[in-house]
PDB file of N, CA and C in Angstrom:
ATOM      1  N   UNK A   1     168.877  10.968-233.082  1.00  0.00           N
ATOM      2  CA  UNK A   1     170.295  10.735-232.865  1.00  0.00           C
ATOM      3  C   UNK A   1     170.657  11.095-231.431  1.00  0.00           C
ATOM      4  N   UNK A   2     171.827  10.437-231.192  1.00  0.00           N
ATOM      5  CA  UNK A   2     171.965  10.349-229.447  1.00  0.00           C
ATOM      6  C   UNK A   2     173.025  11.552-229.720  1.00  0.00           C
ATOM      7  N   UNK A   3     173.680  11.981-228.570  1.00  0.00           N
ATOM      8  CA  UNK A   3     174.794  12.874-228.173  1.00  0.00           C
ATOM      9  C   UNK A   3     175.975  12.253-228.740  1.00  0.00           C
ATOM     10  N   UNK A   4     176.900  13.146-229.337  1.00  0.00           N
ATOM     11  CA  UNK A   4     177.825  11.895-229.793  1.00  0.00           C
ATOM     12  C   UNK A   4     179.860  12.942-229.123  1.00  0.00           C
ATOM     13  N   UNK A   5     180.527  12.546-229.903  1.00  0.00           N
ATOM     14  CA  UNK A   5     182.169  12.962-229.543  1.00  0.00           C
ATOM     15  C   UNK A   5     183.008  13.346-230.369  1.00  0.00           C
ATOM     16  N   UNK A   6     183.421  14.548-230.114  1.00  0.00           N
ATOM     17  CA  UNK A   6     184.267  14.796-231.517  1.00  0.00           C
ATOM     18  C   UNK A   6     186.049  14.120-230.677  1.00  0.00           C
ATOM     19  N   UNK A   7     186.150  13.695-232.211  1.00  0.00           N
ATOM     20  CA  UNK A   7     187.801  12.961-232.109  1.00  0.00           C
ATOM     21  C   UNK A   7     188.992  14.125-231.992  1.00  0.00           C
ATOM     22  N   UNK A   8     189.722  13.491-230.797  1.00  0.00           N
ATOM     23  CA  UNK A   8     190.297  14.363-230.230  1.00  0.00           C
ATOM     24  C   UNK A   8     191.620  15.541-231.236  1.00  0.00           C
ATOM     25  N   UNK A   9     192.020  14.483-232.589  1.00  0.00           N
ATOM     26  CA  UNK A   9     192.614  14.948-233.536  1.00  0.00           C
ATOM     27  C   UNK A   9     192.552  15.523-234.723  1.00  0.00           C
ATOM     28  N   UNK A  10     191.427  14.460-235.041  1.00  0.00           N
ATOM     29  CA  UNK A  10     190.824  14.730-236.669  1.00  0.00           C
ATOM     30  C   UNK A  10     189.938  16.309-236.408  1.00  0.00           C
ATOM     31  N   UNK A  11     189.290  16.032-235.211  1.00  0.00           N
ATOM     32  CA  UNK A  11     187.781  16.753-234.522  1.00  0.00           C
ATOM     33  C   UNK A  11     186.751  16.940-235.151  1.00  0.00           C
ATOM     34  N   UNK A  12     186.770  15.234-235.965  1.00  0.00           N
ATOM     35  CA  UNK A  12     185.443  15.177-236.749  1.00  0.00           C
ATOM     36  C   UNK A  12     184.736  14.733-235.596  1.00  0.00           C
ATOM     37  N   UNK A  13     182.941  14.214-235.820  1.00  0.00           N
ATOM     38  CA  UNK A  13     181.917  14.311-235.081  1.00  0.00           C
ATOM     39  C   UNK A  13     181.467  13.413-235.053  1.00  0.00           C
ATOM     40  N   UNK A  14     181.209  12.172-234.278  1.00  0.00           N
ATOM     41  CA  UNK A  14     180.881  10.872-233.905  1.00  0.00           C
ATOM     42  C   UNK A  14     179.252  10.541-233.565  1.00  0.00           C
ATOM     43  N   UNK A  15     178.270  10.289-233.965  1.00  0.00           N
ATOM     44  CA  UNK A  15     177.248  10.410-233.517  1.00  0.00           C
ATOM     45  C   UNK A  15     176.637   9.212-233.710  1.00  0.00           C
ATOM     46  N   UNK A  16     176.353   8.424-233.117  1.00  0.00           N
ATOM     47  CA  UNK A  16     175.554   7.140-232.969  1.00  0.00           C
ATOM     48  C   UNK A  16     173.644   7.154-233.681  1.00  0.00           C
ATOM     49  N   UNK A  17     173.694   6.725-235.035  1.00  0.00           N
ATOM     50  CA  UNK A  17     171.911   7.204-235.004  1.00  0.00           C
ATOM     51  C   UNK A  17     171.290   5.912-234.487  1.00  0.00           C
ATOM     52  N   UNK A  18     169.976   6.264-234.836  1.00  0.00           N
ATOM     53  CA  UNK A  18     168.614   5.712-234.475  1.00  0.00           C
ATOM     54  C   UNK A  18     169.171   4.157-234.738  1.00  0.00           C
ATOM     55  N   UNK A  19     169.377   3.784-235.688  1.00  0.00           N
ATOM     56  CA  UNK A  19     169.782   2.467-236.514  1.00  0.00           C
ATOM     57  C   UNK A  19     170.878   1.391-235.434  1.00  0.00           C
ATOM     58  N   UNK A  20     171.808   2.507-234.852  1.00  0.00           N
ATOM     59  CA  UNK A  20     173.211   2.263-234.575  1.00  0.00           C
ATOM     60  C   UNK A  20     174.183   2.016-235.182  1.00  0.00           C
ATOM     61  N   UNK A  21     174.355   2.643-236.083  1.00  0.00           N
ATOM     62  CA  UNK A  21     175.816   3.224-236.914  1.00  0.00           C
ATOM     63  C   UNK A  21     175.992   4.551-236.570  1.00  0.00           C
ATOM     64  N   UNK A  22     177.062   4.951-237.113  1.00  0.00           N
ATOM     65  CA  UNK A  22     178.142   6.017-236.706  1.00  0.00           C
ATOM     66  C   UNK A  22     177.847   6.847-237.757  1.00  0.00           C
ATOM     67  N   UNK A  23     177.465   8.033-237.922  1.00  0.00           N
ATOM     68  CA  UNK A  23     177.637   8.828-238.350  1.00  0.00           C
ATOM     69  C   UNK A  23     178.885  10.090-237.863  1.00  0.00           C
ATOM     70  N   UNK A  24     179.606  10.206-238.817  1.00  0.00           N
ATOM     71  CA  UNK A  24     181.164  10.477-239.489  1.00  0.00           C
ATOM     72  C   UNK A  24     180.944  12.083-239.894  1.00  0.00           C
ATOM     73  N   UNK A  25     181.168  13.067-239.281  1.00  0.00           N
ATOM     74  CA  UNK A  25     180.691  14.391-240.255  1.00  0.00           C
ATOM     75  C   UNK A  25     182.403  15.041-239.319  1.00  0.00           C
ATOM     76  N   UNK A  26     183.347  15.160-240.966  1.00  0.00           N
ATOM     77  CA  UNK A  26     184.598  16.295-241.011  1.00  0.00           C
ATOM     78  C   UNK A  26     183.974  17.124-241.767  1.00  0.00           C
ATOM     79  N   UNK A  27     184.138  18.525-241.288  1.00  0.00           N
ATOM     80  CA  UNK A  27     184.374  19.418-241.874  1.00  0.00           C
ATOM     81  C   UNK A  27     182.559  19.376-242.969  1.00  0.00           C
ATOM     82  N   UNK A  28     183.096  19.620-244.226  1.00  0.00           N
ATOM     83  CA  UNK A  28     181.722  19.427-245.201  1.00  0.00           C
ATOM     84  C   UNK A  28     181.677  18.233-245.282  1.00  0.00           C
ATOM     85  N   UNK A  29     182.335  17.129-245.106  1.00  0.00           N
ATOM     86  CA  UNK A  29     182.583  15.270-245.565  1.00  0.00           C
ATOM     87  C   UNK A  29     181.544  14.486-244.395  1.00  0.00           C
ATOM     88  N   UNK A  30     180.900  13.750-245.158  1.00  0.00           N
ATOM     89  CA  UNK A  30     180.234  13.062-243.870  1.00  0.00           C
ATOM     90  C   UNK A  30     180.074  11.399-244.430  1.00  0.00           C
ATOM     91  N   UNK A  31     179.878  10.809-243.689  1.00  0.00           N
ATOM     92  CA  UNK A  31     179.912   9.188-243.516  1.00  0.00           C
ATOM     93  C   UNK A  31     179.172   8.300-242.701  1.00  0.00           C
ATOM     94  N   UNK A  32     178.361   6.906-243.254  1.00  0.00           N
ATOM     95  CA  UNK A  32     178.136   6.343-242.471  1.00  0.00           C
ATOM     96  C   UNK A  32     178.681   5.028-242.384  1.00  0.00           C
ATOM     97  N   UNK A  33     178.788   4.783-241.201  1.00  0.00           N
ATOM     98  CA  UNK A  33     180.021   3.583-240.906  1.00  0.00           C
ATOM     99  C   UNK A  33     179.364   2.477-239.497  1.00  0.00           C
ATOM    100  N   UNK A  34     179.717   1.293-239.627  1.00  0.00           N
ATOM    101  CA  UNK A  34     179.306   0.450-238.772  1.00  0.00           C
ATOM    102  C   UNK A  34     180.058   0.624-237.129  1.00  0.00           C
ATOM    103  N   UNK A  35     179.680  -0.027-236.463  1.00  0.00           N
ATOM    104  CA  UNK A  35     180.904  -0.236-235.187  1.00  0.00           C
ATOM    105  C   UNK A  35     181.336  -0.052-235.265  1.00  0.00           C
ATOM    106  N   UNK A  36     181.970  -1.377-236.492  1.00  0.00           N
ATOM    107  CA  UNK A  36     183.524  -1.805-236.264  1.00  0.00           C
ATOM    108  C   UNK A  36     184.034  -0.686-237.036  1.00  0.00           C
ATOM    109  N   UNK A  37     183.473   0.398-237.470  1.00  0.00           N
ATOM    110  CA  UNK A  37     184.144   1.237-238.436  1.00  0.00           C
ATOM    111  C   UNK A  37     184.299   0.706-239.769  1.00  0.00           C
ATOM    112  N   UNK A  38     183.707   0.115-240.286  1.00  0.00           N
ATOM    113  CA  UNK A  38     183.548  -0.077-241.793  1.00  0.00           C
ATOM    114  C   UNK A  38     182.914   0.796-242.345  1.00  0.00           C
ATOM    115  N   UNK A  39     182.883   1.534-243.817  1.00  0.00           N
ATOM    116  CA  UNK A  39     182.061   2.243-244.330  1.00  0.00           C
ATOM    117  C   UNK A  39     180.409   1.449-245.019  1.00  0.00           C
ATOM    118  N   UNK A  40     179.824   2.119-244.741  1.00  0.00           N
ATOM    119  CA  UNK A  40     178.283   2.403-245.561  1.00  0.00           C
ATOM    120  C   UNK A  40     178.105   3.270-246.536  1.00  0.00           C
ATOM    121  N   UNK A  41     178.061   4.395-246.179  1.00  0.00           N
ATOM    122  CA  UNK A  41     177.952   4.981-247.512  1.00  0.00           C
ATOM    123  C   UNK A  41     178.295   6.469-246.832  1.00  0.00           C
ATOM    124  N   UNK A  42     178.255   7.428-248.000  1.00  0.00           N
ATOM    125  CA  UNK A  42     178.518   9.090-247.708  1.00  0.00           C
ATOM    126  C   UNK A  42     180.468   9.258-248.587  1.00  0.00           C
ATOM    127  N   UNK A  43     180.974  10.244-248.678  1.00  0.00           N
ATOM    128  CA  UNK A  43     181.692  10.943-249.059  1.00  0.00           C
ATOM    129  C   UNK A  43     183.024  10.479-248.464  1.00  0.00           C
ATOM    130  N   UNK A  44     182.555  10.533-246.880  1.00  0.00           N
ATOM    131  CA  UNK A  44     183.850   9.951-246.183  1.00  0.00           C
ATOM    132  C   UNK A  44     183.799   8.635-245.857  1.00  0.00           C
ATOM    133  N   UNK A  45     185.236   8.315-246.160  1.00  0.00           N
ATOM    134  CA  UNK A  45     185.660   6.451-246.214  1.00  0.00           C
ATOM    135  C   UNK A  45     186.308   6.354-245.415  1.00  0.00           C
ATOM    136  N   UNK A  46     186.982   7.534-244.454  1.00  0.00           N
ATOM    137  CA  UNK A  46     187.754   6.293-243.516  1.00  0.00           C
ATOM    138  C   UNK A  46     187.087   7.220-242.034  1.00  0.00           C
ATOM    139  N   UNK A  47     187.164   6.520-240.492  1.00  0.00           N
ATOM    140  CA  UNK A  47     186.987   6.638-239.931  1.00  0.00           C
ATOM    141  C   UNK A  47     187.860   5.927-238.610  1.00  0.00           C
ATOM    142  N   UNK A  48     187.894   6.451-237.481  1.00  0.00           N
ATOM    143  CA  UNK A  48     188.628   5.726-236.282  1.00  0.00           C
ATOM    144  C   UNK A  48     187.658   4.409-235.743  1.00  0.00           C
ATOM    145  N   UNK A  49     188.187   3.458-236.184  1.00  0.00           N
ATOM    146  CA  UNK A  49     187.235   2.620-235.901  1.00  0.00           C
ATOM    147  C   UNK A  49     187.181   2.517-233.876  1.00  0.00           C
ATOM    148  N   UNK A  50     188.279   2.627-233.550  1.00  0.00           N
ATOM    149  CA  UNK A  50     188.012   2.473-232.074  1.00  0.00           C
ATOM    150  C   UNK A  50     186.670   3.481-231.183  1.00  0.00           C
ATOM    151  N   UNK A  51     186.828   4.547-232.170  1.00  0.00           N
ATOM    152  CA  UNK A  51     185.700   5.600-231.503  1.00  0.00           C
ATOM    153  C   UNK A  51     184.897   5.238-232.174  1.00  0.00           C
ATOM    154  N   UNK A  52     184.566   4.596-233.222  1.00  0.00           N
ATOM    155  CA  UNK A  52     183.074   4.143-233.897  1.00  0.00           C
ATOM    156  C   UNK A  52     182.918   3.076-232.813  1.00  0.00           C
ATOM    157  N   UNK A  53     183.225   2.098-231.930  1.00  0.00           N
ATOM    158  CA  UNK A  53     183.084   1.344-231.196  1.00  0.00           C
ATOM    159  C   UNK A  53     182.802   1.871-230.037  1.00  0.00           C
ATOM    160  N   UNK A  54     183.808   2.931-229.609  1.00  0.00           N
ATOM    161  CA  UNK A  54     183.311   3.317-228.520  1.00  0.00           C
ATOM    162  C   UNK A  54     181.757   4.080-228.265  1.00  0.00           C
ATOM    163  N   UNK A  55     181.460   4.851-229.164  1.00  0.00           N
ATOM    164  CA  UNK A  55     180.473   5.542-229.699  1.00  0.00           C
ATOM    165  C   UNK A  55     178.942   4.531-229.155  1.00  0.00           C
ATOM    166  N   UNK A  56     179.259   3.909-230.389  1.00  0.00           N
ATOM    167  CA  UNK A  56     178.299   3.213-230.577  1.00  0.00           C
ATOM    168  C   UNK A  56     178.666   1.837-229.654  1.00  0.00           C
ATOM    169  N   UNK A  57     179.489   1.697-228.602  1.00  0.00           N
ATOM    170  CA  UNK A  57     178.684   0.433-227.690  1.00  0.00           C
ATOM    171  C   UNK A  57     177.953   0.389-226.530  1.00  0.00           C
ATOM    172  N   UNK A  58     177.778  -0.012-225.389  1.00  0.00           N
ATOM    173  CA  UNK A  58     176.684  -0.040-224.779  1.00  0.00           C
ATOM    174  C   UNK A  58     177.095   0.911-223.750  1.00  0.00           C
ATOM    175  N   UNK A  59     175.597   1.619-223.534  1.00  0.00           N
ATOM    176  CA  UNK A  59     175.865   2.688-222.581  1.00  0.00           C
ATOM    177  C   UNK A  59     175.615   2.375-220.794  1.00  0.00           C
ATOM    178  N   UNK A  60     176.434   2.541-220.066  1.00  0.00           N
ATOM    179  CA  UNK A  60     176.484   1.216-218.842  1.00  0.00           C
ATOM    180  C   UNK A  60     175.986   3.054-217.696  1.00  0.00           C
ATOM    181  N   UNK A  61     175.488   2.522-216.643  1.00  0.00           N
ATOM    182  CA  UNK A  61     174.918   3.362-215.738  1.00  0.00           C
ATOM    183  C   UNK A  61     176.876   3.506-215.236  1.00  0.00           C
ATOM    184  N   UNK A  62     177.497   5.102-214.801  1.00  0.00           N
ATOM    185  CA  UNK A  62     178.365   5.115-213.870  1.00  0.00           C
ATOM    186  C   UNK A  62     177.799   4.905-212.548  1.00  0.00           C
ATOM    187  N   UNK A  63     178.791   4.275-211.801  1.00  0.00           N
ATOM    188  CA  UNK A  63     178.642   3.531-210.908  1.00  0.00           C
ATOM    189  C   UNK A  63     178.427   4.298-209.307  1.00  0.00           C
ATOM    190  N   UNK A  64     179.125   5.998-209.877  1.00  0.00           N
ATOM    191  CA  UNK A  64     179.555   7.015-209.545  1.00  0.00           C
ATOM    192  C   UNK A  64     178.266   7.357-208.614  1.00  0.00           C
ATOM    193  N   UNK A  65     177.175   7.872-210.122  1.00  0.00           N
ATOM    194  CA  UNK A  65     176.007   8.427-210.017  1.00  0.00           C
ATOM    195  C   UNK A  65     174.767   7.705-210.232  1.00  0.00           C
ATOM    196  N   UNK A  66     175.114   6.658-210.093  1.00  0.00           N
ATOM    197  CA  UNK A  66     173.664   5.340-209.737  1.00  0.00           C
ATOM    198  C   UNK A  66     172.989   5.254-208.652  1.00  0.00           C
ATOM    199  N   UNK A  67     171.975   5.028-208.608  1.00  0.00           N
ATOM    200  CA  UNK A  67     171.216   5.295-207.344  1.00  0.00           C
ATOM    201  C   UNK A  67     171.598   3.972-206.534  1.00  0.00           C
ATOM    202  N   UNK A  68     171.356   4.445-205.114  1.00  0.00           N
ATOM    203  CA  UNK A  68     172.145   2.995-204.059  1.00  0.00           C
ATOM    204  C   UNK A  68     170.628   2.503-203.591  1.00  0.00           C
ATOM    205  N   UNK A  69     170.740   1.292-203.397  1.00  0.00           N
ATOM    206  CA  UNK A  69     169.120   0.262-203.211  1.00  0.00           C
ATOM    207  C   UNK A  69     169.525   0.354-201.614  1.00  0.00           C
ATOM    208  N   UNK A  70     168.273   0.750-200.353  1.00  0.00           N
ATOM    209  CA  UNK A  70     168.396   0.856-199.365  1.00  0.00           C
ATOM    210  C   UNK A  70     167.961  -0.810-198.846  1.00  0.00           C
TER     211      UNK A  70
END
């Protein structure tokens, strides 16, 4: 599993696995959910789908700290 984000309200725990779904863990409740935030399976059914998207979409080099081609 990659590094993932807890939601800034709920401050459940966002974690992108191996597969690429979202794993969902409030509190003892945990969930697995697609992108788009649909459920799969686990205890918990609902989720922020925008941070299941964000989570889990593509991870882009910052532009910040990219190396410059001489």
């Amino acid at each position: 599993m990659s590094h993932g984000l807890i939601h800034p309200f709920s401050k459940a725990l966002y974690v992108k696995t191996d597969e690429g779904n979202i794993q969902v863990t409030d509190g003892d409740l945990q969930g697995l959910f697609r992108i788009d935030g649909s459920w799969i399976e686990g205890d918990l059914r609902e989720c922020d789908p925008q941070l299941c998207n964000w989570v889990g979409g593509p991870q882009i080099e910052n532009h910040r700290v990219g190396k410059v081609e001489k």
